[in-house]
N, C-alpha and C. Protein backbone atom coordinates (compact mmCIF):
# COMPACT_ATOMS: atom_id res chain seq x y z
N UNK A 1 0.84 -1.18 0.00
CA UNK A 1 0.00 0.00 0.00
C UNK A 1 0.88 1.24 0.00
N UNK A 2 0.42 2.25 -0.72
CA UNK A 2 0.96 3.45 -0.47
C UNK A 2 0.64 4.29 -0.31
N UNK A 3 1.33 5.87 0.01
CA UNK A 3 0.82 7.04 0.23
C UNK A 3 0.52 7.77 -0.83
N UNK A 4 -0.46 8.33 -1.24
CA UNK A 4 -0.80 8.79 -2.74
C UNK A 4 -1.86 9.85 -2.89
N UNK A 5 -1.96 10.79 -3.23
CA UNK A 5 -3.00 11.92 -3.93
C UNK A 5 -3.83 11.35 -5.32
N UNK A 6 -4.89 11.18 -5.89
CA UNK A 6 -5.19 10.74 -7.19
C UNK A 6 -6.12 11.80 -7.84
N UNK A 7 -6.15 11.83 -8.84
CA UNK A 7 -7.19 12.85 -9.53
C UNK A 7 -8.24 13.40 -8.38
N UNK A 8 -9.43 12.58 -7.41
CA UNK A 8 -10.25 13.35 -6.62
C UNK A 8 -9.97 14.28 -5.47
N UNK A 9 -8.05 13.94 -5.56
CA UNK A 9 -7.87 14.42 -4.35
C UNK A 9 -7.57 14.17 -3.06
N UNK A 10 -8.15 12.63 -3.40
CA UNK A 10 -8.16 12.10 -1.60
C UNK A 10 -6.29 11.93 -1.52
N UNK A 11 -5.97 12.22 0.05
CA UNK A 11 -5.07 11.61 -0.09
C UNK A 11 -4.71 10.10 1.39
N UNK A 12 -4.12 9.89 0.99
CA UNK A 12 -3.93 8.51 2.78
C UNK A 12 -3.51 7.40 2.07
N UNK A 13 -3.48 6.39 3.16
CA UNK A 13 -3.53 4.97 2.65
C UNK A 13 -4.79 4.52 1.86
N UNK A 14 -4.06 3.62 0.89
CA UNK A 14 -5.17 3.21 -0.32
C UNK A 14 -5.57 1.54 0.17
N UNK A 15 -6.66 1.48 0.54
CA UNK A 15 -7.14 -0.07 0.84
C UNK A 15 -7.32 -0.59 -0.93
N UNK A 16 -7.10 -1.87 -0.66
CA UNK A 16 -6.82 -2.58 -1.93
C UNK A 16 -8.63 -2.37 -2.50
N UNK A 17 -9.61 -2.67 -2.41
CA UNK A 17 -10.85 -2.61 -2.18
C UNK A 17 -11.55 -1.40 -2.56
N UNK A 18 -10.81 -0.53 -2.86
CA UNK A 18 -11.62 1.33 -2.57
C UNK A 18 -11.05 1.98 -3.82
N UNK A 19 -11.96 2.18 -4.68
CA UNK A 19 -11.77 2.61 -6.14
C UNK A 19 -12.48 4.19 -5.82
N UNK A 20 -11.10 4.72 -5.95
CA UNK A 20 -11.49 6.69 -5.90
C UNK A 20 -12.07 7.46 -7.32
N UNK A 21 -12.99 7.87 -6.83
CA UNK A 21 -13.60 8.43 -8.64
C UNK A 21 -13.23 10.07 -8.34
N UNK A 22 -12.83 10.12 -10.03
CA UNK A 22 -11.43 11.22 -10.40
C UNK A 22 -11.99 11.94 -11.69
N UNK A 23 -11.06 12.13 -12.06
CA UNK A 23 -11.49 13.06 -13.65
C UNK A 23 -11.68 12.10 -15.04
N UNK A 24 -10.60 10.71 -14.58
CA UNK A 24 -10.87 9.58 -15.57
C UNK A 24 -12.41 9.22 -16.42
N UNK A 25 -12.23 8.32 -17.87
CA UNK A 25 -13.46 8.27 -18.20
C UNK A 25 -14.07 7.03 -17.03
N UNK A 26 -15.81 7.20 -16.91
CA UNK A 26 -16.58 6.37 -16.29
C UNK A 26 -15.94 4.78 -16.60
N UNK A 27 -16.14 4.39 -17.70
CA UNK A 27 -15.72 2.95 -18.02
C UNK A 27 -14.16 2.46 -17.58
N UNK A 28 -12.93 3.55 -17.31
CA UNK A 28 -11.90 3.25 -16.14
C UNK A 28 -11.97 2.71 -14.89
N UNK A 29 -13.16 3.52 -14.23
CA UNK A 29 -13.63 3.12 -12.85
C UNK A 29 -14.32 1.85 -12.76
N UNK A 30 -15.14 1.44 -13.47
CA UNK A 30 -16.09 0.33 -13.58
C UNK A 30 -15.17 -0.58 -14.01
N UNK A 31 -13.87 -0.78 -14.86
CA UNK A 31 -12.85 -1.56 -14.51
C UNK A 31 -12.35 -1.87 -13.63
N UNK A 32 -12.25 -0.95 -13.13
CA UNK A 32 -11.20 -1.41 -11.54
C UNK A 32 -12.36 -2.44 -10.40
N UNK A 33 -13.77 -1.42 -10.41
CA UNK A 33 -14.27 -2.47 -9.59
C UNK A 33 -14.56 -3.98 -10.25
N UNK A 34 -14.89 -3.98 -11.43
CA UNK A 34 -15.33 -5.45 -12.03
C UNK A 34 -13.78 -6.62 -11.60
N UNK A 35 -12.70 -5.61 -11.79
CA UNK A 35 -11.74 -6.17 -11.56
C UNK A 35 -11.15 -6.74 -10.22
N UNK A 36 -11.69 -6.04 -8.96
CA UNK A 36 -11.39 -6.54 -7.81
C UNK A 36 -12.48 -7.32 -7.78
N UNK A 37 -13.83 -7.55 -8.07
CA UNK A 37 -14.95 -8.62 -8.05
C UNK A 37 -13.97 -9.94 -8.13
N UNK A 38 -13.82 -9.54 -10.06
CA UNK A 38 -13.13 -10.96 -10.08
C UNK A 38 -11.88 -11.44 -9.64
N UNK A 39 -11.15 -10.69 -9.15
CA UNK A 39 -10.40 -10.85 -7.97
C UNK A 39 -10.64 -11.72 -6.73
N UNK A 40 -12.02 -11.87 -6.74
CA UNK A 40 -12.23 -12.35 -5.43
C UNK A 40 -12.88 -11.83 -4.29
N UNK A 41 -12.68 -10.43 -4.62
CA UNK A 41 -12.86 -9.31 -3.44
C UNK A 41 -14.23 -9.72 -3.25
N UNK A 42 -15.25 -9.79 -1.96
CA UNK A 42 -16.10 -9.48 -1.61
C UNK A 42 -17.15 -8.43 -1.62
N UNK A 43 -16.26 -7.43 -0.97
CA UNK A 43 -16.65 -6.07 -1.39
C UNK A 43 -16.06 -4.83 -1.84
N UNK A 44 -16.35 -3.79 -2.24
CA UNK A 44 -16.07 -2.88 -3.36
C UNK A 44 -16.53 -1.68 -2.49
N UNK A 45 -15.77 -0.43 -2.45
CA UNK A 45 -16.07 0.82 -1.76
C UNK A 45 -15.54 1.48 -2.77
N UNK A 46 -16.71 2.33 -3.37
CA UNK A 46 -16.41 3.15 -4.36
C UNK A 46 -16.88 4.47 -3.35
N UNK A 47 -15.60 5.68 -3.84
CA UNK A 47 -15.78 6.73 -2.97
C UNK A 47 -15.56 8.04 -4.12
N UNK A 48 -16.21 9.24 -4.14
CA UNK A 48 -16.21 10.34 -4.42
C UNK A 48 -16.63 11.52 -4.22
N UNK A 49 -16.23 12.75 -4.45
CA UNK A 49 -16.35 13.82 -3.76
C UNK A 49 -16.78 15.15 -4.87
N UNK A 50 -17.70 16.29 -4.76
CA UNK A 50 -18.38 16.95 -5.16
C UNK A 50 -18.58 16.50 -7.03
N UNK A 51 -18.03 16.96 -7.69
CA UNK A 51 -18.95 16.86 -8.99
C UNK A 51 -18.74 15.08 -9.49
N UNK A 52 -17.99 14.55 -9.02
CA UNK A 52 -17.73 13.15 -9.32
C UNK A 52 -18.47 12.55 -8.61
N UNK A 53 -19.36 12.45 -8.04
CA UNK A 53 -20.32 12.08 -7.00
C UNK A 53 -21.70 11.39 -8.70
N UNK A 54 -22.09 11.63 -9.01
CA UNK A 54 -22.70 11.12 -10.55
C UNK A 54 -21.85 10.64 -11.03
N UNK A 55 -20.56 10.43 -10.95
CA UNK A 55 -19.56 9.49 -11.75
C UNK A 55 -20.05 8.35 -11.00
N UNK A 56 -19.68 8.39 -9.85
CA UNK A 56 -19.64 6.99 -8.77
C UNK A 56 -20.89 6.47 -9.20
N UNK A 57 -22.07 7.35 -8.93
CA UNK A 57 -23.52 7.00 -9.18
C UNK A 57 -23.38 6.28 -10.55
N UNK A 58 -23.26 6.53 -11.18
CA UNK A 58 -22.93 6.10 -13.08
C UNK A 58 -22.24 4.45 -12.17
N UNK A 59 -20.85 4.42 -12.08
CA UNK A 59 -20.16 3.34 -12.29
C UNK A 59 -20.96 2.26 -11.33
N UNK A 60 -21.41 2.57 -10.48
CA UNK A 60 -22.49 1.48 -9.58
C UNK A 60 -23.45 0.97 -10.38
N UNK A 61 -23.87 1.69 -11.04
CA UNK A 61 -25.35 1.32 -12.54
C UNK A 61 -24.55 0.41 -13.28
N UNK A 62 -23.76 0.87 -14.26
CA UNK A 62 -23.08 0.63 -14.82
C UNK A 62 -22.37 -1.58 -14.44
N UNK A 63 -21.90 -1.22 -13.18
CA UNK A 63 -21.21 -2.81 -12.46
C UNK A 63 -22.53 -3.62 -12.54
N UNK A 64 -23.60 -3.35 -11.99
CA UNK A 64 -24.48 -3.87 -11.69
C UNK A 64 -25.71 -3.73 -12.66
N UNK A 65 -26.01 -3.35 -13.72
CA UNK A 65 -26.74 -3.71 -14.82
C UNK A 65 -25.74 -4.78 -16.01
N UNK A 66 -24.53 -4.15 -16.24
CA UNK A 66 -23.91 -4.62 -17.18
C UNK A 66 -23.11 -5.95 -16.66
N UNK A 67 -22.68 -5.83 -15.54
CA UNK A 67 -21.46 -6.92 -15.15
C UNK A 67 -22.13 -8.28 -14.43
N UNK A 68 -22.56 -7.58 -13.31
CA UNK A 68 -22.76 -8.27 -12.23
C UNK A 68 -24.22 -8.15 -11.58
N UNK A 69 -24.91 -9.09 -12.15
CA UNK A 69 -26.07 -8.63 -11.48
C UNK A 69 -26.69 -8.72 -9.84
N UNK A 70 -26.02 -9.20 -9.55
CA UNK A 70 -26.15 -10.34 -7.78
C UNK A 70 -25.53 -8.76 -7.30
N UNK A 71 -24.87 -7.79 -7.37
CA UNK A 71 -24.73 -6.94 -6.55
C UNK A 71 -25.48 -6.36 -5.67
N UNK A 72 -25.01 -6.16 -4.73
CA UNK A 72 -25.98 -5.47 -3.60
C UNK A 72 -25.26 -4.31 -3.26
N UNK A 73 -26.13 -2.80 -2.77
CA UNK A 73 -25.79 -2.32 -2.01
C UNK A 73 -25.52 -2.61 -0.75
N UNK A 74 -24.57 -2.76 0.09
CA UNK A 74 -24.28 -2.87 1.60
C UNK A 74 -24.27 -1.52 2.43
N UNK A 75 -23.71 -0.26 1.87
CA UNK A 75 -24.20 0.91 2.17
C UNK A 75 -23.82 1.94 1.39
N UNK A 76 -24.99 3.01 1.95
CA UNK A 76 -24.77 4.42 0.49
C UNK A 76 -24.22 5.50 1.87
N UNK A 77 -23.52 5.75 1.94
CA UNK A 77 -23.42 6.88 3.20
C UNK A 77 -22.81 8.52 1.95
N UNK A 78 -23.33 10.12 2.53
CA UNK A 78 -23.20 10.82 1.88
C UNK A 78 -22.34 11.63 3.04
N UNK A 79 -21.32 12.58 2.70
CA UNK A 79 -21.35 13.17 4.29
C UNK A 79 -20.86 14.62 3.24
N UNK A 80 -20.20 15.95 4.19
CA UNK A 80 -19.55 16.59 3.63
C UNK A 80 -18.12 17.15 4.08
N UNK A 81 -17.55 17.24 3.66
CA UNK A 81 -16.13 17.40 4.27
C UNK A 81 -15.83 18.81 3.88
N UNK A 82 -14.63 19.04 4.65
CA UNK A 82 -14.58 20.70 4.43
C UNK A 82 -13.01 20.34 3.83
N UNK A 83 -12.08 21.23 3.07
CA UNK A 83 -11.33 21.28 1.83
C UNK A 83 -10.41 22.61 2.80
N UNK A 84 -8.83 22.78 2.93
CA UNK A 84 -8.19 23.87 2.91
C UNK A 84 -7.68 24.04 1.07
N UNK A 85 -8.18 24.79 0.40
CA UNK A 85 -7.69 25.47 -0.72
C UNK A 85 -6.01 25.78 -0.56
N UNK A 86 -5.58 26.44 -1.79
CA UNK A 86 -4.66 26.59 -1.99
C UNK A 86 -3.92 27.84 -1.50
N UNK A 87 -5.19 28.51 -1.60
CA UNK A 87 -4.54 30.23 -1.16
C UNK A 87 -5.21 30.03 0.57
N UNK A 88 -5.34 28.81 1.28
CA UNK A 88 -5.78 29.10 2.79
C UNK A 88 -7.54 29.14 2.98
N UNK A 89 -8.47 29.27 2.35
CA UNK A 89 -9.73 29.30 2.91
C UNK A 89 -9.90 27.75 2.56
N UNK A 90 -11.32 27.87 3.51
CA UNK A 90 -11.74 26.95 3.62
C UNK A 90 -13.24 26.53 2.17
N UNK A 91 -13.41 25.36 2.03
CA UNK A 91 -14.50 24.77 1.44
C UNK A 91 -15.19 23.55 1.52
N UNK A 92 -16.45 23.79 1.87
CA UNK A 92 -17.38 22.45 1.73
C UNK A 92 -17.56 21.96 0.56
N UNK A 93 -17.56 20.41 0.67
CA UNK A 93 -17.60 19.78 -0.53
C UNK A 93 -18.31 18.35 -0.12
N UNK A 94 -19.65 18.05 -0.83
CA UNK A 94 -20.20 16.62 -0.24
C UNK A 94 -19.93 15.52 -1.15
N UNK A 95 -19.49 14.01 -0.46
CA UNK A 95 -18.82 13.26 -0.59
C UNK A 95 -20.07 12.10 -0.65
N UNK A 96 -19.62 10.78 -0.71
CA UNK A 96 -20.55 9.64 -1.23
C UNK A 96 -19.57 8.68 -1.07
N UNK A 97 -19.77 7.37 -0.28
CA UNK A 97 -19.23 6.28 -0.54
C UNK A 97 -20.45 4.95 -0.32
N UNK A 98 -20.24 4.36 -1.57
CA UNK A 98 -20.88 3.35 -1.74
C UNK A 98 -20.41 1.75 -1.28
N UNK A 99 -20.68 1.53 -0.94
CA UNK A 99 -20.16 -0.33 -0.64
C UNK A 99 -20.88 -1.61 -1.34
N UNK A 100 -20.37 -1.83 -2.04
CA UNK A 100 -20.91 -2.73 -3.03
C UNK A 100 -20.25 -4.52 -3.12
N UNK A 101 -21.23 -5.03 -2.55
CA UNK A 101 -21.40 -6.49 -2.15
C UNK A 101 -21.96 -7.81 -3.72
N UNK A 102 -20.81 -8.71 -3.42
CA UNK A 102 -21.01 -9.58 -4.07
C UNK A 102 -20.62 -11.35 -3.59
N UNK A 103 -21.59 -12.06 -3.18
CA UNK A 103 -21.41 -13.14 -3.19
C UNK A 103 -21.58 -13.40 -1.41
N UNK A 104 -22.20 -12.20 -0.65
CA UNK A 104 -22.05 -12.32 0.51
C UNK A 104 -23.92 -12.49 0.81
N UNK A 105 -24.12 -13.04 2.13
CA UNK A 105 -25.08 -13.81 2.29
C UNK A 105 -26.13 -12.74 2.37
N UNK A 106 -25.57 -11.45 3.17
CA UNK A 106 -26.09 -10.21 4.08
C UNK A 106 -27.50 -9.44 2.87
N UNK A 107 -28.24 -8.93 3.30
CA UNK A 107 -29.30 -8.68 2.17
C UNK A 107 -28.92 -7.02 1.57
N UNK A 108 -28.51 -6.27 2.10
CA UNK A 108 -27.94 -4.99 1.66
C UNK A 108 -29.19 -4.17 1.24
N UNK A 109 -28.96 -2.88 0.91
CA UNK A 109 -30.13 -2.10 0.46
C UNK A 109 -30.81 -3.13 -0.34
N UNK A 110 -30.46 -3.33 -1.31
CA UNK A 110 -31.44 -4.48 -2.48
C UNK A 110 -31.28 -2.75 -3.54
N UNK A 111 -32.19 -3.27 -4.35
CA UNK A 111 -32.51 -2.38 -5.64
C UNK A 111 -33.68 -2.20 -6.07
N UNK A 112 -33.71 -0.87 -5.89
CA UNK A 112 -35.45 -0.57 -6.04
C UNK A 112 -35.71 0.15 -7.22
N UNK A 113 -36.38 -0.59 -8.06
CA UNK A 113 -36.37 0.53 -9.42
C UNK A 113 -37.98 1.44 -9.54
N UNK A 114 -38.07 2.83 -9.76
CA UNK A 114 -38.69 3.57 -9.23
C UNK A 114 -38.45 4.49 -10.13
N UNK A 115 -39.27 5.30 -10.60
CA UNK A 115 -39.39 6.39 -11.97
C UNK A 115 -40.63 7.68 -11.12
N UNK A 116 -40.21 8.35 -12.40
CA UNK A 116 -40.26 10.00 -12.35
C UNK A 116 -40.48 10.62 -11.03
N UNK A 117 -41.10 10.78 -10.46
CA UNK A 117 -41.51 11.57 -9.01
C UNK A 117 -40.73 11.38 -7.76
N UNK A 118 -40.44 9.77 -8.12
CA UNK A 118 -40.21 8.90 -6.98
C UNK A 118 -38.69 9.12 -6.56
N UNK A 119 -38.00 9.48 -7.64
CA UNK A 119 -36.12 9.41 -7.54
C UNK A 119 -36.28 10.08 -6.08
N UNK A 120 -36.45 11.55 -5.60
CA UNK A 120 -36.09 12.03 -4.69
C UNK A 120 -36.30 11.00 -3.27
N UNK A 121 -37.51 10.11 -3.17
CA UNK A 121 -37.79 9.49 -1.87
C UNK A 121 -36.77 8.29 -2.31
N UNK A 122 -36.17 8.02 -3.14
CA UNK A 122 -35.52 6.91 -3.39
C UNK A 122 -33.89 7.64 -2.70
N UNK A 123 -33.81 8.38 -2.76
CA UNK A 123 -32.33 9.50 -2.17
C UNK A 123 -32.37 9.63 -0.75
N UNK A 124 -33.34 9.49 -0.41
CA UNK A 124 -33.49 9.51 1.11
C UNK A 124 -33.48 7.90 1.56
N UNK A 125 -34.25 6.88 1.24
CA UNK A 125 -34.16 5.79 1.48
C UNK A 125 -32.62 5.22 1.46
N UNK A 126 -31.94 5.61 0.61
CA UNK A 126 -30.64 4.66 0.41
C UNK A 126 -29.71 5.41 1.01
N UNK A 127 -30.14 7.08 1.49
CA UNK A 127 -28.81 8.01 1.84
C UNK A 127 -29.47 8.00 3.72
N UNK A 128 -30.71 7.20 3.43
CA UNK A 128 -30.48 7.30 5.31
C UNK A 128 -30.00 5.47 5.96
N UNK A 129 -29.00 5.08 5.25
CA UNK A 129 -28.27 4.25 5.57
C UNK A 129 -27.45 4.48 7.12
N UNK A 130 -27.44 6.14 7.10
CA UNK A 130 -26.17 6.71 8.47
C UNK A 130 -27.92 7.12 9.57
N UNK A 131 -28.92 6.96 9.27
CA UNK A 131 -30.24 7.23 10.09
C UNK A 131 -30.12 8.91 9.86
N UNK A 132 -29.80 9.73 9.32
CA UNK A 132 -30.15 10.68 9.09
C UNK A 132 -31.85 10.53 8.61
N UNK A 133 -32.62 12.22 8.93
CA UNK A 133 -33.73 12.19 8.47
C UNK A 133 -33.64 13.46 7.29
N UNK A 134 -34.12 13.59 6.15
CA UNK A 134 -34.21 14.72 5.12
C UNK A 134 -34.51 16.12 6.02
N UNK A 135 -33.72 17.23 5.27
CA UNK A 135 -34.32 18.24 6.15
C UNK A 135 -35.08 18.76 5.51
């Protein structure tokens, strides 16, 4: 493992498991996770932060319509983190990490498919994984 900065920014130790979404195209990311699947891996923590946050959303669709259908959500958690800039101020920026389960017994969000009106109560259902309530 190493110490590393990547396109989103994050920086720390990199768990083998945790695919960071960056400026790369969508179908990069959805490699890496299909690739730790068949790896073996269990589970998959896809993580991203302000406008890449619909990337992640994309590459989760994406694993799990196209690849793998047995995926489960295990959890959607959203939070926001605050950013020191370059010239010293500060910035909020909200973040998303998904956990994405394969081959494990546990029932996970499941997948609820749900059209026009409905998306927003579907954002609350899967983002109150942490028991938050909508404000």
């Amino acid at each position: 493992m190493e110490n590393e900065r990547d396109n989103a920014g994050y920086t720390g130790i990199r768990d083998e498991n945790v695919v960071y979404i960056g400026k790369k195209p969508t179908m990069s990311y959805v490699l890496a996770v299909v690739t730790q699947f068949n790896k073996g891996v269990k589970e998959v923590r896809i993580k991203a932060r302000g406008n890449s946050i619909t990337k992640a959303v994309d590459v989760r669709e994406i694993v799990a319509d196209k690849f793998f259908p047995d995926v489960r959500d295990l959890s959607i958690r959203t939070s926001t983190e605050e950013l020191v800039n370059e010239d010293g101020t500060r910035s909020k920026v909200s973040a998303i990490q998904i956990t994405l389960s394969r081959g494990l017994l546990t029932g996970g969000l499941g997948r609820q498919q749900l059209s026009g009106a409905d998306h927003s109560h579907a954002l609350h259902v899967n983002a109150g994984a942490d028991n938050r309530k909508p404000g």
